[in-house]
C-alpha atoms as a PDB file:
ATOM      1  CA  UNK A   1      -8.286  -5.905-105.581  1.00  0.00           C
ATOM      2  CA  UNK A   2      -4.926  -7.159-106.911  1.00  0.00           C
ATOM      3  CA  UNK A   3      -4.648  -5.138-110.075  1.00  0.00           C
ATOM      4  CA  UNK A   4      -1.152  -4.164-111.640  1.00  0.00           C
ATOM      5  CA  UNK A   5      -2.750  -0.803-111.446  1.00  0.00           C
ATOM      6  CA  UNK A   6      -1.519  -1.386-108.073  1.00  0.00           C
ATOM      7  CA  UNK A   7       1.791  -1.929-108.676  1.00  0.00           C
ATOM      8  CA  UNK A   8       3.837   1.715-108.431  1.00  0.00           C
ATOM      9  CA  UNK A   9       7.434   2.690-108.868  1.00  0.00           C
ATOM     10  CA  UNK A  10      10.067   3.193-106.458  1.00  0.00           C
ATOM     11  CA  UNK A  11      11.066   6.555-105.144  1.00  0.00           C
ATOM     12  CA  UNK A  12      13.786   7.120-102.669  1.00  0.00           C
ATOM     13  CA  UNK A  13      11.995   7.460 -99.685  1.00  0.00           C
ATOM     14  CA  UNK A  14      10.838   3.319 -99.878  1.00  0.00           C
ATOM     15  CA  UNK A  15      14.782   2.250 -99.723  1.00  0.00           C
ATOM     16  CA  UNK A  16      14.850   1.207 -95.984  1.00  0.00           C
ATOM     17  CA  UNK A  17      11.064  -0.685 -96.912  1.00  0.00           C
ATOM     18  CA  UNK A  18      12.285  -2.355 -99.531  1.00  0.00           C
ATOM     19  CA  UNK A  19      15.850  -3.416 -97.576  1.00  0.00           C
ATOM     20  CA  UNK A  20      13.662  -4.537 -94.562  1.00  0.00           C
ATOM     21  CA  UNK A  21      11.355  -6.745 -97.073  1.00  0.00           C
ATOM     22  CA  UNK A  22      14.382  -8.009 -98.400  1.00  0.00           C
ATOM     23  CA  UNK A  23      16.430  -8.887 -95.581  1.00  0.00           C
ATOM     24  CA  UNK A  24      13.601 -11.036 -93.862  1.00  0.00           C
ATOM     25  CA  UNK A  25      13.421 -12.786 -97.036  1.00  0.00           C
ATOM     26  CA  UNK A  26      17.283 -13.429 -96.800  1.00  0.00           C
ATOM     27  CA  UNK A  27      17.447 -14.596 -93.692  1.00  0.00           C
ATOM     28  CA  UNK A  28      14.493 -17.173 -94.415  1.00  0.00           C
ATOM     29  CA  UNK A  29      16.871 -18.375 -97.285  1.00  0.00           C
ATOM     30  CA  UNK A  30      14.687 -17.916-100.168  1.00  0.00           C
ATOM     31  CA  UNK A  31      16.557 -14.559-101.811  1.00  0.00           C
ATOM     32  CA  UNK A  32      20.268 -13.043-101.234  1.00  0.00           C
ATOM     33  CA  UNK A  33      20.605  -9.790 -99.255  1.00  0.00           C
ATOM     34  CA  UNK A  34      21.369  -6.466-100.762  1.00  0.00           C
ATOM     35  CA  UNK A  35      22.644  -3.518 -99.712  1.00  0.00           C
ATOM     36  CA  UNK A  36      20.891  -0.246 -98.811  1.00  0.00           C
ATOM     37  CA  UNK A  37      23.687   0.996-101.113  1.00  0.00           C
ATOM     38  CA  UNK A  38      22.533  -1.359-103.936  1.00  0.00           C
ATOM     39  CA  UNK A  39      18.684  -0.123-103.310  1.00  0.00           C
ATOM     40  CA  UNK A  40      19.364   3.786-103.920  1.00  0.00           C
ATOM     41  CA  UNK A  41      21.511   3.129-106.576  1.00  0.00           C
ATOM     42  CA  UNK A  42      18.605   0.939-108.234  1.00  0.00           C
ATOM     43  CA  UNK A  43      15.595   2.943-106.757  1.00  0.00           C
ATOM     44  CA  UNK A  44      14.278   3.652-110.613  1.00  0.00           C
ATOM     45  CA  UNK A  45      14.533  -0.304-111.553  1.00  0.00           C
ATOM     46  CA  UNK A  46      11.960  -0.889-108.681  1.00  0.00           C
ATOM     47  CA  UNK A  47       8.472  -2.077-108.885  1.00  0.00           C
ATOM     48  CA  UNK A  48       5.994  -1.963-106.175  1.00  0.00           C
ATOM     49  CA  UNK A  49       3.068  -3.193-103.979  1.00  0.00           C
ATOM     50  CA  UNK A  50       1.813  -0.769-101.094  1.00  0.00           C
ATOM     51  CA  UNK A  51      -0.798  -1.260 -98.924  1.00  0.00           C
ATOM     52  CA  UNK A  52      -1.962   1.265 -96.624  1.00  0.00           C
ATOM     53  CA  UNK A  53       1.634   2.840 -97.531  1.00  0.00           C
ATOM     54  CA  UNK A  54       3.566   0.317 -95.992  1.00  0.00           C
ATOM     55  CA  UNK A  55       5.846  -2.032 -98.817  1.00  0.00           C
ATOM     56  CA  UNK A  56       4.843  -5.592 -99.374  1.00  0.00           C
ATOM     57  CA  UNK A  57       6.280  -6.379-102.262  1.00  0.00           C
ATOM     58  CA  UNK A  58       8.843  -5.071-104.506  1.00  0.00           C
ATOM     59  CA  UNK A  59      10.178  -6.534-107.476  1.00  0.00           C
ATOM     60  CA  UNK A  60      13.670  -4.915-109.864  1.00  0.00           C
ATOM     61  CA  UNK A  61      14.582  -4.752-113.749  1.00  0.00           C
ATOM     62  CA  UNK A  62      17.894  -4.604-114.345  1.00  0.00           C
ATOM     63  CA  UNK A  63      19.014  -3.777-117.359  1.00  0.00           C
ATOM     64  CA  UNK A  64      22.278  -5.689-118.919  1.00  0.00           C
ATOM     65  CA  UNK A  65      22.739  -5.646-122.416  1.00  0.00           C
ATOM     66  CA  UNK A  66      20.998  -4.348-125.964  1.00  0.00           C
ATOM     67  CA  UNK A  67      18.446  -7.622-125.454  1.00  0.00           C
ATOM     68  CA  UNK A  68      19.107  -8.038-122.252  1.00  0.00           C
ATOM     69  CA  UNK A  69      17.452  -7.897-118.850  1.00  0.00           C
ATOM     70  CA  UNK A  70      17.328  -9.403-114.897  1.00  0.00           C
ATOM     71  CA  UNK A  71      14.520  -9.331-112.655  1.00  0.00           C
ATOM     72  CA  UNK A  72      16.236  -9.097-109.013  1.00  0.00           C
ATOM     73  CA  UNK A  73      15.213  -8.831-105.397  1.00  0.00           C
ATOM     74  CA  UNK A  74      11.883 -10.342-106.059  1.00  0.00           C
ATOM     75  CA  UNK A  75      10.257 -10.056-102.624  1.00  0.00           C
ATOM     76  CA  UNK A  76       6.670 -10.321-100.961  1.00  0.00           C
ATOM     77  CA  UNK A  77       6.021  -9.704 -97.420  1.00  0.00           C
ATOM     78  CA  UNK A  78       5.357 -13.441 -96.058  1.00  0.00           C
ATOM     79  CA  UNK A  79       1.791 -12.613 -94.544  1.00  0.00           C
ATOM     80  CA  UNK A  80       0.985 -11.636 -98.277  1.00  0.00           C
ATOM     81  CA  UNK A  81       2.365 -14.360-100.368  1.00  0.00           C
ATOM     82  CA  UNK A  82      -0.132 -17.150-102.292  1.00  0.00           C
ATOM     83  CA  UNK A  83      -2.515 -13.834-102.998  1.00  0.00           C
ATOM     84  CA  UNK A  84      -0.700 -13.206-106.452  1.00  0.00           C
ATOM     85  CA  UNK A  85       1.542 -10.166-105.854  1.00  0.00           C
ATOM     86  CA  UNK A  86       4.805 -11.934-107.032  1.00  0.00           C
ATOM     87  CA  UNK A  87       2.724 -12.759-110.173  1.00  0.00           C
ATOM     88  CA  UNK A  88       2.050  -9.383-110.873  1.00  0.00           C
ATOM     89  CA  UNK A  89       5.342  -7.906-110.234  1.00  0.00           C
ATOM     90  CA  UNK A  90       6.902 -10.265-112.373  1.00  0.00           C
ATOM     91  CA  UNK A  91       4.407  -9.483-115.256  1.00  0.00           C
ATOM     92  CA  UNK A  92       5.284  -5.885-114.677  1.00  0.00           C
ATOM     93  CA  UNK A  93       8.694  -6.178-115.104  1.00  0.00           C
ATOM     94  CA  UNK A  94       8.069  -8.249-118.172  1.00  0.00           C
ATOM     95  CA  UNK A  95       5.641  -5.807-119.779  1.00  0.00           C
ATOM     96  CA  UNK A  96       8.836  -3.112-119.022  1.00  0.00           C
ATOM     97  CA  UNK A  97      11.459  -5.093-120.464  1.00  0.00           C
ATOM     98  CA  UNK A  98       8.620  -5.329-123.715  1.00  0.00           C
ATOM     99  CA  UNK A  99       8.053  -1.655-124.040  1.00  0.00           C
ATOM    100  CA  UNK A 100      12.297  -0.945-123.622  1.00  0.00           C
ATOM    101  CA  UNK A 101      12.596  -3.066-126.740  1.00  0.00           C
ATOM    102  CA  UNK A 102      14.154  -6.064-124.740  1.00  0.00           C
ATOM    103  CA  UNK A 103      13.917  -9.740-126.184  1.00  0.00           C
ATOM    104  CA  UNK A 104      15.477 -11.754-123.363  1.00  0.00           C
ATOM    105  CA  UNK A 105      14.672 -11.680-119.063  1.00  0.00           C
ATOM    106  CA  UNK A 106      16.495 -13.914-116.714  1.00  0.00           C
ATOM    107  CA  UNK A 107      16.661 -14.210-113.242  1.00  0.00           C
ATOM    108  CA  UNK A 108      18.696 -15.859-110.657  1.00  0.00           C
ATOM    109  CA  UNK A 109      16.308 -17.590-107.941  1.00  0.00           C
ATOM    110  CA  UNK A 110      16.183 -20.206-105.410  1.00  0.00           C
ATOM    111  CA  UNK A 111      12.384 -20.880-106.324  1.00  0.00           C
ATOM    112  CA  UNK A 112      12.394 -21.857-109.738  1.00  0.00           C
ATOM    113  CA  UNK A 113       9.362 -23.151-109.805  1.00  0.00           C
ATOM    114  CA  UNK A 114       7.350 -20.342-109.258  1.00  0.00           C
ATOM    115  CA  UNK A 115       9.056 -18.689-112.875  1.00  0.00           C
ATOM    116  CA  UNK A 116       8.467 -21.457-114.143  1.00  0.00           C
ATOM    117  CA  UNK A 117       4.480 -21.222-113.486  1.00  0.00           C
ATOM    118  CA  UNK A 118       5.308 -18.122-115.262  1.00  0.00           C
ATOM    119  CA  UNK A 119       7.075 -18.726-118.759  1.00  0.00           C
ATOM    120  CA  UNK A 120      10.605 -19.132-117.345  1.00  0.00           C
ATOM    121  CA  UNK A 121      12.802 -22.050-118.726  1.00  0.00           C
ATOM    122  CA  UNK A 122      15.955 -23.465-116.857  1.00  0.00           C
ATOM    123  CA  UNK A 123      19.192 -22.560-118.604  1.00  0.00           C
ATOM    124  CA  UNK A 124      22.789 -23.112-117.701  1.00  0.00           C
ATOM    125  CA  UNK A 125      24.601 -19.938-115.886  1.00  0.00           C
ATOM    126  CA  UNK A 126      27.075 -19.992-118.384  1.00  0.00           C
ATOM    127  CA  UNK A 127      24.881 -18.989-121.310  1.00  0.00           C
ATOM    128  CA  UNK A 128      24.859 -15.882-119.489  1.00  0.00           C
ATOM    129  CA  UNK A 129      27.126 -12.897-120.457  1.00  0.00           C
ATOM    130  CA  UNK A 130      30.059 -12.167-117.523  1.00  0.00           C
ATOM    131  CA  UNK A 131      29.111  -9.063-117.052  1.00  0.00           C
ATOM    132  CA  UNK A 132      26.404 -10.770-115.015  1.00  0.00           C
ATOM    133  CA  UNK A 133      28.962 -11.949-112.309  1.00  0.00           C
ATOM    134  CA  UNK A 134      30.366  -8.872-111.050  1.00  0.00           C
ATOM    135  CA  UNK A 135      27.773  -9.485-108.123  1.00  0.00           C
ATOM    136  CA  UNK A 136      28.643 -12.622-107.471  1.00  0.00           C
ATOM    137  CA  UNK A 137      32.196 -11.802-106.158  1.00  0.00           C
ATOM    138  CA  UNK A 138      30.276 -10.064-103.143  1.00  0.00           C
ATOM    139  CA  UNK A 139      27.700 -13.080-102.358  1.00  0.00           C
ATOM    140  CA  UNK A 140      28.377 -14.974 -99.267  1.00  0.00           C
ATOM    141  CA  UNK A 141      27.716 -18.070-101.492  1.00  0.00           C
ATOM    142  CA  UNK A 142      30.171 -17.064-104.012  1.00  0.00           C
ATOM    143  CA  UNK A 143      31.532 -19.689-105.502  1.00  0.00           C
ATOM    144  CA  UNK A 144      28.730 -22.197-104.340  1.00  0.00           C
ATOM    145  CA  UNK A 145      25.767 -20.859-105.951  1.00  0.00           C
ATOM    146  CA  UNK A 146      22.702 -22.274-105.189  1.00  0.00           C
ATOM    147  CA  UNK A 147      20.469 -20.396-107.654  1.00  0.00           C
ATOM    148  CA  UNK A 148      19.185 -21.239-110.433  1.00  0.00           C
ATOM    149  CA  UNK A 149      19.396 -19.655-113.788  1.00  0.00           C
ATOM    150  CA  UNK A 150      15.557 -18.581-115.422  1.00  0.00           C
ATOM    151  CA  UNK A 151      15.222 -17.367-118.824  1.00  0.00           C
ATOM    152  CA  UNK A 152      12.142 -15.522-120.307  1.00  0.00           C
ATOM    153  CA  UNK A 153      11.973 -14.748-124.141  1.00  0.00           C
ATOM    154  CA  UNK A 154      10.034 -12.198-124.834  1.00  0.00           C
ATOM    155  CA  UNK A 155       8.302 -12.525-127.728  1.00  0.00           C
ATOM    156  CA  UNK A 156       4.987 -13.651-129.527  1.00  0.00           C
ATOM    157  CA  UNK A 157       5.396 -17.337-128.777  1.00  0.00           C
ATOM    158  CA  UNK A 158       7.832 -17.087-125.806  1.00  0.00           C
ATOM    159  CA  UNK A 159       9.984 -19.334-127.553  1.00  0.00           C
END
């Protein structure tokens, strides 16, 4: 049953899964890498999907700002994808950002129209604080980005 009783946190000992998921999602072009660096240093921002203890999905919140949040290295094993997991990892993060008080998610994807499917409007990069960037310096598409911006309001009327 895909319930987001389902979905788990991270703990260190997933950081090689969740590097693996993401790097065969890099190379098929539809995510940027990260490092194994980046994961531990993230581990608590992680969301989850486990089956049979092995990691098919995993999902980040990234807290920016007062208001502000990113949901990163959204990723779902290929064999598992179209069955609703990136759904409910996004939701999670969402219903996170909620409870920390946040008004505002965003995310930086090459699939914008699954977010949008989900609430997310288009917005220019540049609405986006700098401080956002600092990642971009280390992208091997830096300066050509390719992704597109997503925002999320979080609020009665998503508005």
């Amino acid at each position: 049953m895909k319930t987001k009783e389902k979905i788990i946190k991270a703990v260190t000992a997933d950081g090689a899964a969740i590097k693996s998921l993401v790097d065969v999602n890099a190379q098929r072009g539809l995510m940027l890498p990260c490092s194994l660096f980046w994961i531990y240093e993230n581990i608590r921002n992680f969301w989850l999907v486990k089956e049979e203890k092995r990691v098919i999905g995993c999902a980040a919140l990234q807290v920016y700002w007062e208001d502000l949040a990113e949901i990163r290295s959204l990723a779902v094993e290929e064999t598992k994808r179209k069955e609703g997991w990136g759904r409910l990892l996004v939701e999670k993060c969402l219903e996170e950002a909620a409870a920390l008080g946040l008004g505002r998610v965003f995310t930086l994807t090459f699939i914008p129209e699954f977010f949008k499917k989900l609430g997310f409007s288009g917005i220019d990069k540049k609405e986006l604080p700098h401080k956002i960037w600092k990642d971009c310096f280390n992208c091997p598409h830096f300066p050509n980005c390719r992704e597109v911006a997503m925002l999320y309001r979080i609020d009665k009327n998503n508005q």
